[in-house]
N, C-alpha and C. Protein backbone atom coordinates (compact mmCIF):
# COMPACT_ATOMS: atom_id res chain seq x y z
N UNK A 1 54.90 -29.70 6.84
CA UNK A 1 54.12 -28.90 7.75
C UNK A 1 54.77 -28.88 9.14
N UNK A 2 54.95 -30.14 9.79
CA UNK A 2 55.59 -30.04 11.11
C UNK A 2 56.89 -29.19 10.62
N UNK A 3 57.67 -29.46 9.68
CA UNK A 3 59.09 -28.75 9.49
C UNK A 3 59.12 -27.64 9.36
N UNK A 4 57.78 -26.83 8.96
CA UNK A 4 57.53 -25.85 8.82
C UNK A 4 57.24 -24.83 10.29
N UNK A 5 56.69 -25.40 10.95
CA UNK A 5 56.73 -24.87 12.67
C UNK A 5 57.55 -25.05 13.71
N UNK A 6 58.36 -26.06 13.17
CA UNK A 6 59.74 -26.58 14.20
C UNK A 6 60.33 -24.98 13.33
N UNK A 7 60.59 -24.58 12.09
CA UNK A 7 61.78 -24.14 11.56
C UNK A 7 60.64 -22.58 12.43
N UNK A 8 59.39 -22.11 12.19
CA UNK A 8 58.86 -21.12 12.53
C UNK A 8 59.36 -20.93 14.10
N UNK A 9 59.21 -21.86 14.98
CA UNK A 9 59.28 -21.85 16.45
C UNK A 9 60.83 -21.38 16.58
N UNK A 10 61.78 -22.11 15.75
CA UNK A 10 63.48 -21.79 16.00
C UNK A 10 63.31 -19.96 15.54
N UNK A 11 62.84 -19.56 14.57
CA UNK A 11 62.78 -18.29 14.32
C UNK A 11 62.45 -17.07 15.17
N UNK A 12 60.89 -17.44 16.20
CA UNK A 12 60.31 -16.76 17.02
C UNK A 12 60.97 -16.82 17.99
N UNK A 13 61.90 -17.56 18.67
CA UNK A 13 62.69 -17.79 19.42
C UNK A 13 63.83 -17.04 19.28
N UNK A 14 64.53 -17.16 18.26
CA UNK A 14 65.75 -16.45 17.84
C UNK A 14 65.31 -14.48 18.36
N UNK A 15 63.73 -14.14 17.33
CA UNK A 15 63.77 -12.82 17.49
C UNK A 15 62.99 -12.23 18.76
N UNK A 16 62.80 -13.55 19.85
CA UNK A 16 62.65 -12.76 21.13
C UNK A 16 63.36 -12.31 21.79
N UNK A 17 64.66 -13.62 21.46
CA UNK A 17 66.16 -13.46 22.57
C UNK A 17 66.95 -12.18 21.83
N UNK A 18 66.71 -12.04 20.55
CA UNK A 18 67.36 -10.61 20.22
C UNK A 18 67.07 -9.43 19.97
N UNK A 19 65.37 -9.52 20.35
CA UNK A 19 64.60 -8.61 20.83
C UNK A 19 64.99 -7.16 21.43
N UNK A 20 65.25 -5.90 21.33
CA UNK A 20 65.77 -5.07 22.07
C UNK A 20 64.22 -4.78 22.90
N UNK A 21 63.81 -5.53 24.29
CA UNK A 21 62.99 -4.98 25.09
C UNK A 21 63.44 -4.47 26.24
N UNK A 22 62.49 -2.99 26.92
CA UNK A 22 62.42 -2.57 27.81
C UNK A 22 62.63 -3.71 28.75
N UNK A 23 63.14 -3.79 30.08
CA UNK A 23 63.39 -4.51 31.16
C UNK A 23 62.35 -5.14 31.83
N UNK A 24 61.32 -4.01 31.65
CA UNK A 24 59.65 -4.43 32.20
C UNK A 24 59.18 -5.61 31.86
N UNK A 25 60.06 -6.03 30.44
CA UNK A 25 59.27 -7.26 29.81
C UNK A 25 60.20 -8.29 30.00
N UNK A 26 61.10 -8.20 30.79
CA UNK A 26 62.14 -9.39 30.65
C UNK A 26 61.26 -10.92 31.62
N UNK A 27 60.40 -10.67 32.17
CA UNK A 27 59.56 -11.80 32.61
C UNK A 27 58.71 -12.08 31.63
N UNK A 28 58.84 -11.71 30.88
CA UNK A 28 57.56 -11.96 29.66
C UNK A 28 58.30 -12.75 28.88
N UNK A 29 59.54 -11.97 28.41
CA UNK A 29 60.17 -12.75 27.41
C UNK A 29 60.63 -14.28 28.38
N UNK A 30 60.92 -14.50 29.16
CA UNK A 30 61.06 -15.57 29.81
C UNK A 30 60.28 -16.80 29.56
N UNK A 31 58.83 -16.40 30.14
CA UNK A 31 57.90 -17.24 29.78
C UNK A 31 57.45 -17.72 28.28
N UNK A 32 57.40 -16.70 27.60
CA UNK A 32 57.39 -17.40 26.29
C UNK A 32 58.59 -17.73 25.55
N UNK A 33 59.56 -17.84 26.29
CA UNK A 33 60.77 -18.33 25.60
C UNK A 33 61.22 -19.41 26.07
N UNK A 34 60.25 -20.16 27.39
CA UNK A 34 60.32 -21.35 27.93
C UNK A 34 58.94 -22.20 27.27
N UNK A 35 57.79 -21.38 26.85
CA UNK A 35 56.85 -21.50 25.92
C UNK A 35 57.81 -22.44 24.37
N UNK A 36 58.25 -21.41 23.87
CA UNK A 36 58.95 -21.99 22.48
C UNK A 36 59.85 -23.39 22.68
N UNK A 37 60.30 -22.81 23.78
CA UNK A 37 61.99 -24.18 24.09
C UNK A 37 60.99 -25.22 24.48
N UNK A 38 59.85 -25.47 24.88
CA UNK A 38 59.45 -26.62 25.08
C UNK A 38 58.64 -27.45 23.58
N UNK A 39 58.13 -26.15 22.91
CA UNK A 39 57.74 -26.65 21.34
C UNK A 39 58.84 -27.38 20.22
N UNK A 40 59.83 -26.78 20.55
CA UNK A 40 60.97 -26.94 19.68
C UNK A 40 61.38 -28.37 20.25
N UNK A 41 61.53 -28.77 21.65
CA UNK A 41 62.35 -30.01 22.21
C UNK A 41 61.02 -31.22 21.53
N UNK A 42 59.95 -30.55 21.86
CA UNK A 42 58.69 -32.04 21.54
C UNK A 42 59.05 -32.20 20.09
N UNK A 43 58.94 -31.02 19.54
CA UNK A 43 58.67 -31.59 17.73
C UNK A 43 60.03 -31.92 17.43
N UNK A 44 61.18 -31.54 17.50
CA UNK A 44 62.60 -32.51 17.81
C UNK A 44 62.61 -33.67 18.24
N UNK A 45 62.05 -34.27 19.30
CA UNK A 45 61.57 -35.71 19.65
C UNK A 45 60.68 -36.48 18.58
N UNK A 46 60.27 -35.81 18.16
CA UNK A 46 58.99 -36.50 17.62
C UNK A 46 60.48 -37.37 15.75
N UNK A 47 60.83 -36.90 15.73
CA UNK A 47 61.66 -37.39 15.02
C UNK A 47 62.38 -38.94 15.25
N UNK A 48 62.04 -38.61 16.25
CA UNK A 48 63.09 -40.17 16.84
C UNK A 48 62.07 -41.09 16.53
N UNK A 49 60.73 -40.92 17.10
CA UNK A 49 59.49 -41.67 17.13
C UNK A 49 59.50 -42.23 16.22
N UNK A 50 59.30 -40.75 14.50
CA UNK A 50 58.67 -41.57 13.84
C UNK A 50 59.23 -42.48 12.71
N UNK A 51 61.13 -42.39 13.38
CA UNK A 51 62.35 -42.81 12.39
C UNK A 51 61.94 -44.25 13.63
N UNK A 52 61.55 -44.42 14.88
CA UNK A 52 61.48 -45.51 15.07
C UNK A 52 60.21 -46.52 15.20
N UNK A 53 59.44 -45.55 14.46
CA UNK A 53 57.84 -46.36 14.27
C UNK A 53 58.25 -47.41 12.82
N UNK A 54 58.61 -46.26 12.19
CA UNK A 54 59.23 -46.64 10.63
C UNK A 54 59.95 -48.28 10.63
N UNK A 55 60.71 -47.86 11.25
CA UNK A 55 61.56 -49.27 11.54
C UNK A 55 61.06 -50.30 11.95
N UNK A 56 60.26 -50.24 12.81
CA UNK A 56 59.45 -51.45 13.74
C UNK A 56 58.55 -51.89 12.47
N UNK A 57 58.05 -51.06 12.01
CA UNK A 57 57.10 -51.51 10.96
C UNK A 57 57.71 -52.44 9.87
N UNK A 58 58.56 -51.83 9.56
CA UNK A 58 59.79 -52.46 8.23
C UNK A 58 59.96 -53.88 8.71
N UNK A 59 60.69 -54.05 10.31
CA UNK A 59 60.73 -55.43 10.61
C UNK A 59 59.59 -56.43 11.36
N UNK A 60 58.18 -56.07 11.41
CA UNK A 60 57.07 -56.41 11.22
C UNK A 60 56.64 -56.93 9.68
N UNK A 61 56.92 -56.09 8.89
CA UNK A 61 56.23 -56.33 7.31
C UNK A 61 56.82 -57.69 6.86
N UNK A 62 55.73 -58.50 6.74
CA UNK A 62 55.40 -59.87 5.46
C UNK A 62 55.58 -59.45 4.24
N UNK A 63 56.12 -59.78 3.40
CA UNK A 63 56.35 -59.65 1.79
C UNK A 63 54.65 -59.98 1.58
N UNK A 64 54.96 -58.41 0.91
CA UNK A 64 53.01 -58.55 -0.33
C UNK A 64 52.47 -58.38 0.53
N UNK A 65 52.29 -57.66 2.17
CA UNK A 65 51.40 -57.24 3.02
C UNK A 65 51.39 -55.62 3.18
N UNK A 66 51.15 -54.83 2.95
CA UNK A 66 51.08 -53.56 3.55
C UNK A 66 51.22 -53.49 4.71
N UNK A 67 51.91 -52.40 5.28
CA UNK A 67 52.28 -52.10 6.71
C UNK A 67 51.86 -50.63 6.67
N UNK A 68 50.84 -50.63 7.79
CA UNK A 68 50.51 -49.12 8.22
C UNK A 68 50.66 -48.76 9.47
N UNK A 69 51.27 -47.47 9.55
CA UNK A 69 52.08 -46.54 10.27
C UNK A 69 50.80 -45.59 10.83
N UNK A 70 50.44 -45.33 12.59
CA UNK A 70 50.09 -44.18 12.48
C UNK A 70 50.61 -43.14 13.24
N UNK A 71 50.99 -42.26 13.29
CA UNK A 71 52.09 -41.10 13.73
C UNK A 71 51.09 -40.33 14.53
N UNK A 72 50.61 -39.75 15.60
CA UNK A 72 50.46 -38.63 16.59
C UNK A 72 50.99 -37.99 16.71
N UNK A 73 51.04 -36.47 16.96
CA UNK A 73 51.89 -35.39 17.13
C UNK A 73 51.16 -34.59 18.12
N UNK A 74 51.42 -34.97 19.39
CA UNK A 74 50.23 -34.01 20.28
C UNK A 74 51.29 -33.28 21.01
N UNK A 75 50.78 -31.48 20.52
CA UNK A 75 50.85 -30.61 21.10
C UNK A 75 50.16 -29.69 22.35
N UNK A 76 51.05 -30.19 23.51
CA UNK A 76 50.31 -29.32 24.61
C UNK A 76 50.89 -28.28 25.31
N UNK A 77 49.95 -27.12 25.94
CA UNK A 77 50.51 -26.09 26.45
C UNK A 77 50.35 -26.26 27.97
N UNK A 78 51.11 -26.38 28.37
CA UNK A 78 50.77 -26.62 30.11
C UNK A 78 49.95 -25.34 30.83
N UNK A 79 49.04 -25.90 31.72
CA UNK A 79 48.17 -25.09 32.27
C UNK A 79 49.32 -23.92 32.73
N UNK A 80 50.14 -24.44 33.75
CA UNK A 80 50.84 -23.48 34.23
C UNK A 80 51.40 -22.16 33.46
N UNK A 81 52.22 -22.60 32.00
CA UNK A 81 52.40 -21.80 31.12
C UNK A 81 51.47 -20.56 30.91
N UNK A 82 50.07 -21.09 31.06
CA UNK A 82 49.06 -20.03 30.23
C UNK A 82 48.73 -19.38 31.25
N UNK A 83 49.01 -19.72 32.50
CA UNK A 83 48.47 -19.00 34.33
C UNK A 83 49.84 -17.94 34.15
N UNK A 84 51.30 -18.16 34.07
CA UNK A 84 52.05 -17.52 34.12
C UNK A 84 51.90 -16.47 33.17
N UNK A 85 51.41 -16.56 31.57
CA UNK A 85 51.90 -15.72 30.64
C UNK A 85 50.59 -14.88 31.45
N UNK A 86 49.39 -15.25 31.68
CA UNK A 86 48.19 -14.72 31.91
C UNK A 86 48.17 -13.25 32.88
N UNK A 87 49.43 -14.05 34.06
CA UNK A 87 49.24 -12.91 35.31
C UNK A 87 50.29 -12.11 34.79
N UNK A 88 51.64 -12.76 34.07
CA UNK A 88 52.62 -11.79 34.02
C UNK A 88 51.77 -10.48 33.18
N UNK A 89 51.13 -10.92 31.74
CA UNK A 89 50.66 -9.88 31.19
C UNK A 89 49.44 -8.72 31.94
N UNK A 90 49.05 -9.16 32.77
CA UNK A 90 48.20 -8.52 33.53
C UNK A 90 49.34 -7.54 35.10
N UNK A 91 49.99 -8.20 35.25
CA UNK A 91 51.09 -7.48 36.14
C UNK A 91 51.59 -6.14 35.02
N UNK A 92 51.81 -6.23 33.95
CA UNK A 92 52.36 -5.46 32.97
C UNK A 92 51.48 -4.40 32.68
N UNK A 93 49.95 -4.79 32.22
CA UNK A 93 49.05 -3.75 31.99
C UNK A 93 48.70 -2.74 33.03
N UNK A 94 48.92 -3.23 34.48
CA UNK A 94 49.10 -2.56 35.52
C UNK A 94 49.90 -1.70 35.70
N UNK A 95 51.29 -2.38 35.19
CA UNK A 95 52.23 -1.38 35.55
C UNK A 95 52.55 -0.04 34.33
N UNK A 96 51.86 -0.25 33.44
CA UNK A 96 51.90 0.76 32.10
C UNK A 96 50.74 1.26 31.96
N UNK A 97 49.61 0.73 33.13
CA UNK A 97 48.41 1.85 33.03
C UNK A 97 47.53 1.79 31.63
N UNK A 98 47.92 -0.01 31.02
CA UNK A 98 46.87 0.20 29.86
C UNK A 98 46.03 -1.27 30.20
């Protein structure tokens, strides 16, 4: 599932930057393409975590004890992000009169 939205996020990314848009939108594509690059770097991190939760646990574990692991994956959108996409898209509807 996470591999499944890291690989979705590299995709949406790929077809913004090769996007043929009008110029009007080149602040748009900006923001959500600093939107994606920050999804893609967390869930990329999150790899390290949980190859080094794994480990800690391994050299914690007693023979004949179970060792449990719990993994978090918190996804956040920064306020700022959603103020920027918010006004840019509203600067836009302005300027196209819809």
């Amino acid at each position: 599932m996470i591999a499944d939205m890291y690989a979705d996020a590299l995709r949406w990314y790929d077809r913004l930057q090769s996007a043929n848009l009008d110029e009007r939108f080149g602040r748009l594509r900006s923001i959500v393409s600093g939107g994606l690059n920050d999804l893609i770097r967390t869930v990329g991190e999150y790899g390290s975590t949980v190859v080094d939760s794994y480990m800690n646990a391994v050299k914690a574990a007693k023979p004949g004890t179970p060792q449990v692991v719990d993994l978090t994956l918190t996804l956040r959108t920064p306020e700022s992000f959603m103020m920027e996409f918010n006004a840019e898209v509203e600067r836009l509807r302005s300027l196209l009169g819809v």
